[in-house]
Protein backbone atom coordinates (compact mmCIF):
# COMPACT_ATOMS: atom_id res chain seq x y z
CA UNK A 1 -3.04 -16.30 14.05
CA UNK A 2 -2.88 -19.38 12.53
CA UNK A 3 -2.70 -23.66 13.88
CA UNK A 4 -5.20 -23.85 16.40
CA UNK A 5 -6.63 -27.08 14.41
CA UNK A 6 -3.20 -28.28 13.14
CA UNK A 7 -1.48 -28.03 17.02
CA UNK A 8 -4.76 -29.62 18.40
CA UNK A 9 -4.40 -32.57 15.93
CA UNK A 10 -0.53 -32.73 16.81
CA UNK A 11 -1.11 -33.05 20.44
CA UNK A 12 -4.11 -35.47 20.38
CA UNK A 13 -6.75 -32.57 21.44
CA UNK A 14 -10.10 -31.29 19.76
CA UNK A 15 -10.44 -28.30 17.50
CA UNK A 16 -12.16 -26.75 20.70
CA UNK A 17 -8.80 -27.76 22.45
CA UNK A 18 -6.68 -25.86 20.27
CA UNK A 19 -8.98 -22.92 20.01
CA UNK A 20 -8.58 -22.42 24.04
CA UNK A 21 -4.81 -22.74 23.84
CA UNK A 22 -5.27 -20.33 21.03
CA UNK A 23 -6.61 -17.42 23.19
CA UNK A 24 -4.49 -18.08 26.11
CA UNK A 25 -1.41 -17.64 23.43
CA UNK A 26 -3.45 -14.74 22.39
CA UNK A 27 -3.61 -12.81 25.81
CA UNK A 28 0.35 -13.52 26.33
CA UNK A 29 1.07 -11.84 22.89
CA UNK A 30 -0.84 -8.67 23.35
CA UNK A 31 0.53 -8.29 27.50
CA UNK A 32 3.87 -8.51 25.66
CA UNK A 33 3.25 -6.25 23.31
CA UNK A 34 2.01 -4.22 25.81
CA UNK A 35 5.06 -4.52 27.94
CA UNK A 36 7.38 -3.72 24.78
CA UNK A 37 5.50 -0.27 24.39
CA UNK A 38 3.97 -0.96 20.89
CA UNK A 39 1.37 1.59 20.48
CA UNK A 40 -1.11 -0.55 18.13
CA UNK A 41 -1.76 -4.75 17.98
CA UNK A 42 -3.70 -5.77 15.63
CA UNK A 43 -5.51 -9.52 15.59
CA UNK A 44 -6.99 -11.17 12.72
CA UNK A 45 -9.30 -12.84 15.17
CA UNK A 46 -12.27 -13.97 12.69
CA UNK A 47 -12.38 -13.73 9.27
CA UNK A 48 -15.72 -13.00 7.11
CA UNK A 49 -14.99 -16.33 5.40
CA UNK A 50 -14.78 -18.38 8.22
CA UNK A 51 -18.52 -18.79 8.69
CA UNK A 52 -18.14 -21.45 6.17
CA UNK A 53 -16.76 -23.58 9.51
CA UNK A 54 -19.08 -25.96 10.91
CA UNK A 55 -22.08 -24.21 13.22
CA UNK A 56 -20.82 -26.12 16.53
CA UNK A 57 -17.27 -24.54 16.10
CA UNK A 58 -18.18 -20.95 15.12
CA UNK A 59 -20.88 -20.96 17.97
CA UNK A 60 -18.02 -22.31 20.38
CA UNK A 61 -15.00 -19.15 18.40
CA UNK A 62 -17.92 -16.46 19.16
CA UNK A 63 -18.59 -18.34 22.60
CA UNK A 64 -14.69 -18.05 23.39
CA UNK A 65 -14.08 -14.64 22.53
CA UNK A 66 -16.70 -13.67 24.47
CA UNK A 67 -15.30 -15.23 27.66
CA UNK A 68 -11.79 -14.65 26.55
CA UNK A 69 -12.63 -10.88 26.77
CA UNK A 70 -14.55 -10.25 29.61
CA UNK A 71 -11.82 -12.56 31.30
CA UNK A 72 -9.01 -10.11 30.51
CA UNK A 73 -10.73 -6.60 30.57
CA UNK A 74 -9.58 -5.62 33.64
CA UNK A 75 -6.13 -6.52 32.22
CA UNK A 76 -7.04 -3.80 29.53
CA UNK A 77 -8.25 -1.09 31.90
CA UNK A 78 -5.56 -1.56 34.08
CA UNK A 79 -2.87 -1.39 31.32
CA UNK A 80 -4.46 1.79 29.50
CA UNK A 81 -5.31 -0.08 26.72
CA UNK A 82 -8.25 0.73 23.90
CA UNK A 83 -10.04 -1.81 22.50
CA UNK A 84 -11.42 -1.40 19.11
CA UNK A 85 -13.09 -3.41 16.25
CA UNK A 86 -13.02 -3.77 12.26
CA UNK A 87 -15.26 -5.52 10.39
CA UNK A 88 -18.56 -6.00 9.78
CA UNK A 89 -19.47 -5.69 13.55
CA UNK A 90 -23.26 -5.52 13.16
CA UNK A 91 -23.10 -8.91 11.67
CA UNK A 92 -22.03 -10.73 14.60
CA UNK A 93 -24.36 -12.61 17.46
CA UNK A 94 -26.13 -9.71 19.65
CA UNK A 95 -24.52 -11.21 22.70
CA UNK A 96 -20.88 -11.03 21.10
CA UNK A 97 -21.75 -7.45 19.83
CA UNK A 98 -22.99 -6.84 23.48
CA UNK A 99 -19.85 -8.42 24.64
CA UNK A 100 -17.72 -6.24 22.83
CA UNK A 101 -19.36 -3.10 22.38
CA UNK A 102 -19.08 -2.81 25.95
CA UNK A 103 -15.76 -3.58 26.33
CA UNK A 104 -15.25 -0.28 23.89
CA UNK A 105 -16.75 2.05 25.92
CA UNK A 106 -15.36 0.76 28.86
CA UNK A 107 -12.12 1.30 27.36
CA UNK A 108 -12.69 4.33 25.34
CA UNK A 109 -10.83 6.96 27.86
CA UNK A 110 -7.12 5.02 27.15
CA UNK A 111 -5.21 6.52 24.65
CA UNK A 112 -1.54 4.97 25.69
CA UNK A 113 -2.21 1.82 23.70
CA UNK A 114 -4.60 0.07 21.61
CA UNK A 115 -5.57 -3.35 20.88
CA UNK A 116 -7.39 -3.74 17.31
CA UNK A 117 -9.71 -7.14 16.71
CA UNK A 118 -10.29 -7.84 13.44
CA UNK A 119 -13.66 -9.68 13.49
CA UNK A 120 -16.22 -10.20 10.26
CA UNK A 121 -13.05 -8.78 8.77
CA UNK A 122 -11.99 -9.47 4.64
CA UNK A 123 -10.19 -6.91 2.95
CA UNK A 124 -11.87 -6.88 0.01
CA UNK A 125 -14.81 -6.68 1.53
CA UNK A 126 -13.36 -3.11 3.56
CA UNK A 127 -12.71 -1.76 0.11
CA UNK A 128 -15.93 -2.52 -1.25
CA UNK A 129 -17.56 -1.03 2.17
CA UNK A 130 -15.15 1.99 1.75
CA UNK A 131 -15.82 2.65 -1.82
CA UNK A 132 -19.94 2.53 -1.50
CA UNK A 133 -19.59 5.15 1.66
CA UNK A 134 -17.60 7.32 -0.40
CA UNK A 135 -19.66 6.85 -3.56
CA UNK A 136 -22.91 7.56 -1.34
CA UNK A 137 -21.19 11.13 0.03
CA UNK A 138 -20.11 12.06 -3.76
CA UNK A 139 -23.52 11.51 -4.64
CA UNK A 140 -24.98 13.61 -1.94
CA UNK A 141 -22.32 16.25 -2.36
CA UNK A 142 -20.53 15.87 0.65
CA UNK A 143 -17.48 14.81 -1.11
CA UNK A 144 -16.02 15.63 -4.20
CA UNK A 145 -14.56 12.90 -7.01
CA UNK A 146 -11.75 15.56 -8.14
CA UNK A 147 -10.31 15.26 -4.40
CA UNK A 148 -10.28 11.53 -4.76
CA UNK A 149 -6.52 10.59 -3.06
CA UNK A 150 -5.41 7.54 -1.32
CA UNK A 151 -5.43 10.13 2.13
CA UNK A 152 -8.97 10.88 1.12
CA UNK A 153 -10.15 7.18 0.94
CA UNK A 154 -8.56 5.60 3.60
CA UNK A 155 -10.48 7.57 5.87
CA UNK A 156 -13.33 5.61 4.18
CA UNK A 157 -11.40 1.95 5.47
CA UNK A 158 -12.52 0.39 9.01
CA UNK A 159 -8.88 1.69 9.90
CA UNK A 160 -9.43 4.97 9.48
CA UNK A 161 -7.30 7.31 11.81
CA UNK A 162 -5.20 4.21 12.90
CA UNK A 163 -1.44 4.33 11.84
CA UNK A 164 -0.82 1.50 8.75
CA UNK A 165 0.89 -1.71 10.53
CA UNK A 166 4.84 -1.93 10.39
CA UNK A 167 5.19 -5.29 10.73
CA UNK A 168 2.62 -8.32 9.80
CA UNK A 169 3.63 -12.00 11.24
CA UNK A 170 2.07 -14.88 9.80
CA UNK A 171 2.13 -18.45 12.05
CA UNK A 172 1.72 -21.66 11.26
CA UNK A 173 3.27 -22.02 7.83
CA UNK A 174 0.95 -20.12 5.77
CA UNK A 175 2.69 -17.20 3.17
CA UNK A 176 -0.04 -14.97 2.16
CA UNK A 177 -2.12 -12.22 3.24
CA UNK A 178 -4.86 -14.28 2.98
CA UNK A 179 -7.30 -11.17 3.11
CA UNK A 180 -6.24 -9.33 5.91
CA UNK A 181 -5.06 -5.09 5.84
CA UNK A 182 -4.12 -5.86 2.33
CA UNK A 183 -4.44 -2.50 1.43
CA UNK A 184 -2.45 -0.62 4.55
CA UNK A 185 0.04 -3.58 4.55
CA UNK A 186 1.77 -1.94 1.17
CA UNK A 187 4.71 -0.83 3.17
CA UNK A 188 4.64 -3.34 6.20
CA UNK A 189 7.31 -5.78 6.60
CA UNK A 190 6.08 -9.38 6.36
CA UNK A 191 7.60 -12.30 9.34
CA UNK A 192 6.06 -16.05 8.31
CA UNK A 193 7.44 -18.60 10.90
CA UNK A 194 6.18 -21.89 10.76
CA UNK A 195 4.95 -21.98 14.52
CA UNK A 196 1.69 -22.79 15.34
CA UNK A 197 -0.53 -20.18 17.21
CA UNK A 198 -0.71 -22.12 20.25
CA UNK A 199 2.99 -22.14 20.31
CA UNK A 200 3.80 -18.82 19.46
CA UNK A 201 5.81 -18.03 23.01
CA UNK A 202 6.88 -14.22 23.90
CA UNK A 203 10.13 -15.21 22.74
CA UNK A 204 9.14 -16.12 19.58
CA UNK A 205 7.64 -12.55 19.11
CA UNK A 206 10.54 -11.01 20.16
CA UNK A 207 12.71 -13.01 17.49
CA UNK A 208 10.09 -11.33 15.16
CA UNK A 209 10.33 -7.64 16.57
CA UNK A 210 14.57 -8.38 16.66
CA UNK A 211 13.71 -9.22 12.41
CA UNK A 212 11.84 -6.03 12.13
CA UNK A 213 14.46 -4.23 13.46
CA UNK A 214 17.37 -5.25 11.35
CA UNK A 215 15.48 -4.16 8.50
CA UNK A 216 16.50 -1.33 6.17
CA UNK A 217 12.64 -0.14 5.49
CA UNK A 218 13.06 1.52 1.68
CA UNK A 219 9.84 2.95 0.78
CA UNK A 220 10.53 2.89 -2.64
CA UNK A 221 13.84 4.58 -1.92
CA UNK A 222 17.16 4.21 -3.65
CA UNK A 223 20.34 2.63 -1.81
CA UNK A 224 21.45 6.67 -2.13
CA UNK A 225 18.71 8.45 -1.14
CA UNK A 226 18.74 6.75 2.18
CA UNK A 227 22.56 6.98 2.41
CA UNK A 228 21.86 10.88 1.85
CA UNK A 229 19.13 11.29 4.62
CA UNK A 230 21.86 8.73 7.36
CA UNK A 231 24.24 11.70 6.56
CA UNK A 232 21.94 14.78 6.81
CA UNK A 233 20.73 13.01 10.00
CA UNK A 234 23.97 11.90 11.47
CA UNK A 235 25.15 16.16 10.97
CA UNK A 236 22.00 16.81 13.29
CA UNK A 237 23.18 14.80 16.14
């Protein structure tokens, strides 16, 4: 979700300016998504490099995702929606781990939907988690280096037991991962659009869901091999 700072600058505001409009574009994307039926949303809400920002604004993202949260909650109970977290959670400020953790349990009985934050979250840093827990359980036995498969360490990733993403959008111009799912984003289909955050409307991710959809989604698959399973599935109907 990125442009807070760039659509700030372009409409005479503050970082803290865009930041707001940010999370209010935020909470209109996921009652969307919502609306649309998509099972999982996941926001790359904080990145584990972005402590590098200056104190005053990463005081004031932790201070707005705190409000931003307990703000829409009810909109998350009421809607069946789970809220979860990946990252380094126990690095964050006690008050936005307080925030958040109980937001989770208050949510923990939906199962229709589920909203994913990514916060403290890198990658690369996932992997490295993932790979020292499953180095730890080899060493004490409770795992085995001969059963080593990619099924066998996901489980090990922040994501485990969540479905890999279909579809990543990128805002604001920028086309790159930049860190984010890099692993369970083999297969996803990428959307860059050079909206800003702030700006990204409803409509806007609708034109990317309508993209998604016109896809032919390959896997690695010949042109006949899918040809083959159209006509084995078109004899079913």
């Amino acid at each position: 979700m990125d442009g807070n700072g760039r659509w700030a600058q372009s409409q005479g505001l503050s970082r803290a300016q865009g930041h707001q409009a940010g999370a209010e574009a935020t909470i209109k994307i996921v009652e969307e998504a919502t609306r649309l039926g998509i099972e999982y949303t996941t926001l790359y809400a904080f990145s584990s490099e972005n402590w590098s920002r200056p104190r005053t604004e990463v005081n004031g993202l932790m201070g707005l995702l705190s409000s931003t949260l307990k703000k829409y909650l009810h909109n998350l109970t009421d809607n069946g929606v789970r809220l979860h977290v990946i990252g380094r959670f126990s690095e964050l400020p006690q008050k936005t781990q307080k925030a958040f953790q109980d937001a989770m349990d208050r949510t923990a009985h939906n199962t229709g939907r589920h909203l994913v934050l990514a916060l403290n979250y890198g990658s690369r840093l996932e992997v490295l988690d993932a790979a020292q827990r499953y180095a730890q359980e080899v060493a004490a036995g409770t795992a085995s280096s001969k059963d080593l498969s990619w099924d066998v360490f996901s489980q090990y990733l922040y994501t485990t037991s969540m479905p890999d993403p279909d579809l990543i959008i990128r805002t604001s111009g920028e086309v790159r991962l930049s860190n984010f799912l890099m692993l369970q984003a083999a297969y996803a289909e990428l959307y860059f659009t050079d909206t800003p955050w702030p700006a990204f409307s409803p409509e806007e991710f609708r034109k990317a869901i309508a993209h998604f959809q016109n896809k032919q989604r390959r896997f690695g698959k010949t042109g006949e091999q899918i040809q083959q399973e159209a006509l084995v599935e078109s004899l079913k109907a």
